[in-house]
PDB file of N, CA and C in Angstrom:
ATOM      1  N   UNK A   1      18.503   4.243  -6.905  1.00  0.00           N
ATOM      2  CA  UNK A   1      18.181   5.042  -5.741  1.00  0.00           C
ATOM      3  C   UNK A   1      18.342   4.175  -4.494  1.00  0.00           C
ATOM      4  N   UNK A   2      18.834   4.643  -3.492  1.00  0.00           N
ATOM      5  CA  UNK A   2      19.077   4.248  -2.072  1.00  0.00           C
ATOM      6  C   UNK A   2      17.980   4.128  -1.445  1.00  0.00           C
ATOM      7  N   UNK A   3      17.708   2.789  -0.680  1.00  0.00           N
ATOM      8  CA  UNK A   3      17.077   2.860   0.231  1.00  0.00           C
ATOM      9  C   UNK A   3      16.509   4.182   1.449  1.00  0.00           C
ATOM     10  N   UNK A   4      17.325   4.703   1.790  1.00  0.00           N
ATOM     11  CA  UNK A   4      17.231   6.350   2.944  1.00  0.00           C
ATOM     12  C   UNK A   4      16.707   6.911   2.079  1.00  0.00           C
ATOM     13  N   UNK A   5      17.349   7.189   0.903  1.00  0.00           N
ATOM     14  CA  UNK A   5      16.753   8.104  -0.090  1.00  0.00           C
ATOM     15  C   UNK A   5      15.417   8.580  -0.399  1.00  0.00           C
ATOM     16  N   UNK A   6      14.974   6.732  -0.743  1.00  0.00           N
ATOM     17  CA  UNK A   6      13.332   6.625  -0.906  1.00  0.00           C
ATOM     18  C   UNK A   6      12.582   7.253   0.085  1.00  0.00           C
ATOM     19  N   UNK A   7      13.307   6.945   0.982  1.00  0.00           N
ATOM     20  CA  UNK A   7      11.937   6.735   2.370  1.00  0.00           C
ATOM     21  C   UNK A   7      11.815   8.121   2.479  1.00  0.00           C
ATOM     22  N   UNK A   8      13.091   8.978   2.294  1.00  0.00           N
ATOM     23  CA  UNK A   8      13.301  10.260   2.924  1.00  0.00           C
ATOM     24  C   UNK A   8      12.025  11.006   2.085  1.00  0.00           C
ATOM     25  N   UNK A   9      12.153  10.230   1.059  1.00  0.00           N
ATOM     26  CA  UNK A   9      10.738  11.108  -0.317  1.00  0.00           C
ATOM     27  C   UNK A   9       9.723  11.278   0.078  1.00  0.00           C
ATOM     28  N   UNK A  10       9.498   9.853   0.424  1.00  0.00           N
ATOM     29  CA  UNK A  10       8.009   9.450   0.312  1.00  0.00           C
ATOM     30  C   UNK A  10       7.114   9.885   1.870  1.00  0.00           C
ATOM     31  N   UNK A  11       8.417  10.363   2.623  1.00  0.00           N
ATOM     32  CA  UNK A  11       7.610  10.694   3.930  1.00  0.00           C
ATOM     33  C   UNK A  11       7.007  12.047   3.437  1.00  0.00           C
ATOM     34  N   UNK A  12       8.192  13.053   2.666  1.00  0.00           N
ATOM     35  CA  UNK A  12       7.741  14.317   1.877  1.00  0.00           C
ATOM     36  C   UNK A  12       6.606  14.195   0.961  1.00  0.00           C
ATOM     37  N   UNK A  13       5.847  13.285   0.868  1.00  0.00           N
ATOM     38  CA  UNK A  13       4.551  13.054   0.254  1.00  0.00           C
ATOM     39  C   UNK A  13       3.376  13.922   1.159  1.00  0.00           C
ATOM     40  N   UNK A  14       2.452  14.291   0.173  1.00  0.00           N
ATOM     41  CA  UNK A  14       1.135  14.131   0.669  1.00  0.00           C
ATOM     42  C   UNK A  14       0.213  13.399   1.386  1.00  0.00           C
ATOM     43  N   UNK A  15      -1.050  13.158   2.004  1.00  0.00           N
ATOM     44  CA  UNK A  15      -1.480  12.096   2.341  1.00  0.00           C
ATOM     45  C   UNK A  15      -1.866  11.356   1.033  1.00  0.00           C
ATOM     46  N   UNK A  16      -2.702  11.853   0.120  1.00  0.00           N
ATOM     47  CA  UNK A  16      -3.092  11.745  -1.173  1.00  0.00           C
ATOM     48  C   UNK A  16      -2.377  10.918  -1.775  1.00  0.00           C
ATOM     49  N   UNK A  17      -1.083  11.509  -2.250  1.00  0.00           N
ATOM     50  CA  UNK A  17      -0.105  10.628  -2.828  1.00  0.00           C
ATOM     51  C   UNK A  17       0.529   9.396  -2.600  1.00  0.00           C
ATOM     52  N   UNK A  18       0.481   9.495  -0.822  1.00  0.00           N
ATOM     53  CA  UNK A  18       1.231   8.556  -0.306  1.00  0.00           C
ATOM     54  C   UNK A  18      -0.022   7.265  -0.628  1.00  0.00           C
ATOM     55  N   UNK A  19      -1.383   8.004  -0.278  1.00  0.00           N
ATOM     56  CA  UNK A  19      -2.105   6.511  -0.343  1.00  0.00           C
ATOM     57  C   UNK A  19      -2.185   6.125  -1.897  1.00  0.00           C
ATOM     58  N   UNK A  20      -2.156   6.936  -2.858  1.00  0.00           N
ATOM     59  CA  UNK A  20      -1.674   6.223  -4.297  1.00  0.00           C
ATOM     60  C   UNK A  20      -0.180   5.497  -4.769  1.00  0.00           C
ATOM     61  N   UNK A  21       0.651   5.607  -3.992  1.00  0.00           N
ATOM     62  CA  UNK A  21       1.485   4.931  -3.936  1.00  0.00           C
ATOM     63  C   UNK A  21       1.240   3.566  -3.140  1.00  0.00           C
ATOM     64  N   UNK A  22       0.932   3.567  -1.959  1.00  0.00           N
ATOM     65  CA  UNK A  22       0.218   2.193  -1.269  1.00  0.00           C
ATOM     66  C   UNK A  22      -0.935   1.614  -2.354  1.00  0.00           C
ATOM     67  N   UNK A  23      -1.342   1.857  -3.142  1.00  0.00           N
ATOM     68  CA  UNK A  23      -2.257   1.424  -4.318  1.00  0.00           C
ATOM     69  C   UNK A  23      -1.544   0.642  -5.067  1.00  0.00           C
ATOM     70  N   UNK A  24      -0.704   2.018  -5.819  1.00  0.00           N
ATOM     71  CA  UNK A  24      -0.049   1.427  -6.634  1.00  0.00           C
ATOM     72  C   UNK A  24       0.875  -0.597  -6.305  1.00  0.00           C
ATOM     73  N   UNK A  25       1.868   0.057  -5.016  1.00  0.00           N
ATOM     74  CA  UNK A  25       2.046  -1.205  -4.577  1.00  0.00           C
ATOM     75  C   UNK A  25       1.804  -2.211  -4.768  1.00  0.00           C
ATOM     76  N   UNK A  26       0.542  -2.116  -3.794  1.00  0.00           N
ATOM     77  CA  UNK A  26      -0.657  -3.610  -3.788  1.00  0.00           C
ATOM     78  C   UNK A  26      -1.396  -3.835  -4.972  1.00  0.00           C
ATOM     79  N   UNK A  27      -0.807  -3.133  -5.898  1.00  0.00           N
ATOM     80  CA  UNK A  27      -1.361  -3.753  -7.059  1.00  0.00           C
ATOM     81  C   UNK A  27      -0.531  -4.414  -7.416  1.00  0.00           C
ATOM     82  N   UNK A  28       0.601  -4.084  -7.473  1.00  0.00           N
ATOM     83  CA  UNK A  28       2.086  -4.853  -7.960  1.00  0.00           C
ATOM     84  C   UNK A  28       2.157  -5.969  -7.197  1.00  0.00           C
ATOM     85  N   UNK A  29       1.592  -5.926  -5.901  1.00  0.00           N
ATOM     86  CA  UNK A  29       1.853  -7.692  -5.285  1.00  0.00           C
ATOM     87  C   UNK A  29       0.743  -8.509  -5.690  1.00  0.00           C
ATOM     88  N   UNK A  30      -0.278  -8.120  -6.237  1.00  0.00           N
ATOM     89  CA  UNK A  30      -1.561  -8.577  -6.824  1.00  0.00           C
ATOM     90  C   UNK A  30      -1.254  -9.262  -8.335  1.00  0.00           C
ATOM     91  N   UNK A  31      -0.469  -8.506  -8.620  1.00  0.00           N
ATOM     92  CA  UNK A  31      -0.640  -8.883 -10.393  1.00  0.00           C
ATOM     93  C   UNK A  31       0.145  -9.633 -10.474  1.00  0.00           C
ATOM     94  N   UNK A  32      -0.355 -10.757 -11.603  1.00  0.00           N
ATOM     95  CA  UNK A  32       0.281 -11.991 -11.884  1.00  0.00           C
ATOM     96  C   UNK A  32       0.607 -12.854 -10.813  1.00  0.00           C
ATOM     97  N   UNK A  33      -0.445 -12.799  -9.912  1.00  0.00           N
ATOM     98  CA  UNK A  33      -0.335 -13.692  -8.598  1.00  0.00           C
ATOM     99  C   UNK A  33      -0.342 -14.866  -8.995  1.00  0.00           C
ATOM    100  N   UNK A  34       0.477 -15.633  -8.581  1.00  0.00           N
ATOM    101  CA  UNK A  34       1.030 -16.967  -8.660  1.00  0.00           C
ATOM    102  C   UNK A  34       1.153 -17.937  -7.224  1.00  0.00           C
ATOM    103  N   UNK A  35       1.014 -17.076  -6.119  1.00  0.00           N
ATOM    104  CA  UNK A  35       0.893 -17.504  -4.545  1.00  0.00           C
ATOM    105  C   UNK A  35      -0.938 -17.461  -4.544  1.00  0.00           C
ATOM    106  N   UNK A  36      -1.457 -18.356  -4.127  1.00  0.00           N
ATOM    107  CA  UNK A  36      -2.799 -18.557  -3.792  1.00  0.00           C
ATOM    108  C   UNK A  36      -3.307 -17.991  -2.487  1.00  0.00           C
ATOM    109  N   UNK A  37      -1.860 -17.885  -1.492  1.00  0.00           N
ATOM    110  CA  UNK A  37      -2.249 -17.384  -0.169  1.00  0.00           C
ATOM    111  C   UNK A  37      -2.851 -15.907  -0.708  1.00  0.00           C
ATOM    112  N   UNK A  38      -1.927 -14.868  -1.316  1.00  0.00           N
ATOM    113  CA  UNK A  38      -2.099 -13.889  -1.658  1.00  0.00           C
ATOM    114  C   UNK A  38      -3.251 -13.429  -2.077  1.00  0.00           C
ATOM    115  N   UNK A  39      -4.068 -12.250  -1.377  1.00  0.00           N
ATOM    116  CA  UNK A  39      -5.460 -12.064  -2.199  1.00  0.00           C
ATOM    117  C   UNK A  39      -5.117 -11.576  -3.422  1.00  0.00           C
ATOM    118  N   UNK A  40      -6.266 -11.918  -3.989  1.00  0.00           N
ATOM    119  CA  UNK A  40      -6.585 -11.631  -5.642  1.00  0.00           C
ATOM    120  C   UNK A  40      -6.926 -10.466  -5.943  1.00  0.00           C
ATOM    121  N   UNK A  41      -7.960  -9.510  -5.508  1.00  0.00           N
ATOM    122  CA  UNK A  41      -8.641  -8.254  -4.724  1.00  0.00           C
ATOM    123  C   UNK A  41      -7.591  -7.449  -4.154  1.00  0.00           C
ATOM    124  N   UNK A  42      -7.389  -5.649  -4.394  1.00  0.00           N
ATOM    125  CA  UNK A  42      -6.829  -5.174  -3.951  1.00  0.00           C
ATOM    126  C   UNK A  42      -7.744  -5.032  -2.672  1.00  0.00           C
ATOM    127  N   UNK A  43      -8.597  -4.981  -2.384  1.00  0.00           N
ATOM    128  CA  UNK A  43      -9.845  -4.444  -1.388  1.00  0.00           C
ATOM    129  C   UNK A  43      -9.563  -5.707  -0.369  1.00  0.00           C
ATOM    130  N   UNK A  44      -9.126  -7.252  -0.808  1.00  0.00           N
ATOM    131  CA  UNK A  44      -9.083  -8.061  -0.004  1.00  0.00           C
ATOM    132  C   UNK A  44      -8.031  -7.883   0.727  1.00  0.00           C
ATOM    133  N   UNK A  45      -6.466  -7.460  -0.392  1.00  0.00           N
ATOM    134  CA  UNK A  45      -5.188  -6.891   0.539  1.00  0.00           C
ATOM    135  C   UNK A  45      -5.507  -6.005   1.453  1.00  0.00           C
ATOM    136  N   UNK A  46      -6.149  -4.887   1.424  1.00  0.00           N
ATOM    137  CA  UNK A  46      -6.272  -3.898   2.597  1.00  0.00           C
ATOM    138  C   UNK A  46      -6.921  -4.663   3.569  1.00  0.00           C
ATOM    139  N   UNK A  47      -7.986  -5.356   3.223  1.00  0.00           N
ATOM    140  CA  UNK A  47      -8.667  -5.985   4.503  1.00  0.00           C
ATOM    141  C   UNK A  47      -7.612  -6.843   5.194  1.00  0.00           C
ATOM    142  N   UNK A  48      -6.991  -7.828   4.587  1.00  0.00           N
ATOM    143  CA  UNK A  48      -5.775  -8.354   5.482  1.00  0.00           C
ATOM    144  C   UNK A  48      -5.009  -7.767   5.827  1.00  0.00           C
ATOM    145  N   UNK A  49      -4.740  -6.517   5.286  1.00  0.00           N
ATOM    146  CA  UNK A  49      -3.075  -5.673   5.860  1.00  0.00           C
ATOM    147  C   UNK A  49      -3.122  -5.305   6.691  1.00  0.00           C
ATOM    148  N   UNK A  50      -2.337  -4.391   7.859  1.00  0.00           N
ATOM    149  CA  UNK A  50      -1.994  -4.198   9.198  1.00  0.00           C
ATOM    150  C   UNK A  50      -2.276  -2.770   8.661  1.00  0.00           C
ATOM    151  N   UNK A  51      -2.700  -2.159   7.570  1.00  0.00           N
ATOM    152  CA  UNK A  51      -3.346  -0.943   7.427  1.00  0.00           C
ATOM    153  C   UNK A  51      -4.717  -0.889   7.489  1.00  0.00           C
ATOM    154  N   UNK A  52      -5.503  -1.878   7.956  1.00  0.00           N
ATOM    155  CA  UNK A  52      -7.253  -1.902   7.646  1.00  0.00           C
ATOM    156  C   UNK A  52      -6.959  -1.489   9.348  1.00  0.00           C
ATOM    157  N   UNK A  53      -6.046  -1.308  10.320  1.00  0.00           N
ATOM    158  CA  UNK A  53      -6.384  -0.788  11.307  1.00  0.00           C
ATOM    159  C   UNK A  53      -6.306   0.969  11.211  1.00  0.00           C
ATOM    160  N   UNK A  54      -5.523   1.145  10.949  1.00  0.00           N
ATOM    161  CA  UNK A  54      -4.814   2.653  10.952  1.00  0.00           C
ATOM    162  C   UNK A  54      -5.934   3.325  10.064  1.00  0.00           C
ATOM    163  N   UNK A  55      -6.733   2.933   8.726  1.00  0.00           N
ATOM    164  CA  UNK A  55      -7.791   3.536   8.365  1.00  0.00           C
ATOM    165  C   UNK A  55      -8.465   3.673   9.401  1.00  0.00           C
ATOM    166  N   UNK A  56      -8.743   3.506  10.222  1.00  0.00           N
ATOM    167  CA  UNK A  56     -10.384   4.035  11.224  1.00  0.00           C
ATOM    168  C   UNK A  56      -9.418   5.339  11.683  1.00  0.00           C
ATOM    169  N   UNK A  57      -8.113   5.901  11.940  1.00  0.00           N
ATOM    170  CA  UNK A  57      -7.938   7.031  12.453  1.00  0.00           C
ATOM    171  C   UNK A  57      -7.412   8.065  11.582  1.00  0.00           C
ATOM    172  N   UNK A  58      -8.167   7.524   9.678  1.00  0.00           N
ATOM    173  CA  UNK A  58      -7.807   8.709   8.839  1.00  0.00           C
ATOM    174  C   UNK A  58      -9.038   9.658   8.600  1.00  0.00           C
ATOM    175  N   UNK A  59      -9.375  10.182   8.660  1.00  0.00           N
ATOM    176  CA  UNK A  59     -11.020  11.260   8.328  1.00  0.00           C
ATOM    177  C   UNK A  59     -10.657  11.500   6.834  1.00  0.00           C
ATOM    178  N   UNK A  60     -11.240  10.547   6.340  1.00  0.00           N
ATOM    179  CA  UNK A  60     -11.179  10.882   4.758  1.00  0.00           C
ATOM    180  C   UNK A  60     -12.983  11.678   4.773  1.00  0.00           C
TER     181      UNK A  60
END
């Protein structure tokens, strides 16, 4: 699958889905961490990511 392709999908997502896909993700950069910089904690990735801002303007 193409790059455009993907994106074109995943914008056609839900909010729901889309944030289980951002899960999914950061789990995949989590597992089998071998970089020490990298948090260990998916909860620690969100806190470092440039998404712990954009949560304060979701109304879950």
């Amino acid at each position: 699958m193409l790059i455009p392709e993907l994106e074109e999908q995943l914008l056609q997502l839900s909010l729901n889905e889309k944030l289980y896909i951002i899960q999914i993700l950061a789990q995949s950069l989590t597992k089998n961490n071998t970089n020490p910089e990298l948090p260990s904690k998916l909860s620690e990735f969100f806190r470092q990511s440039p998404l712990a801002e954009v949560i304060e303007e979701i109304d879950f």
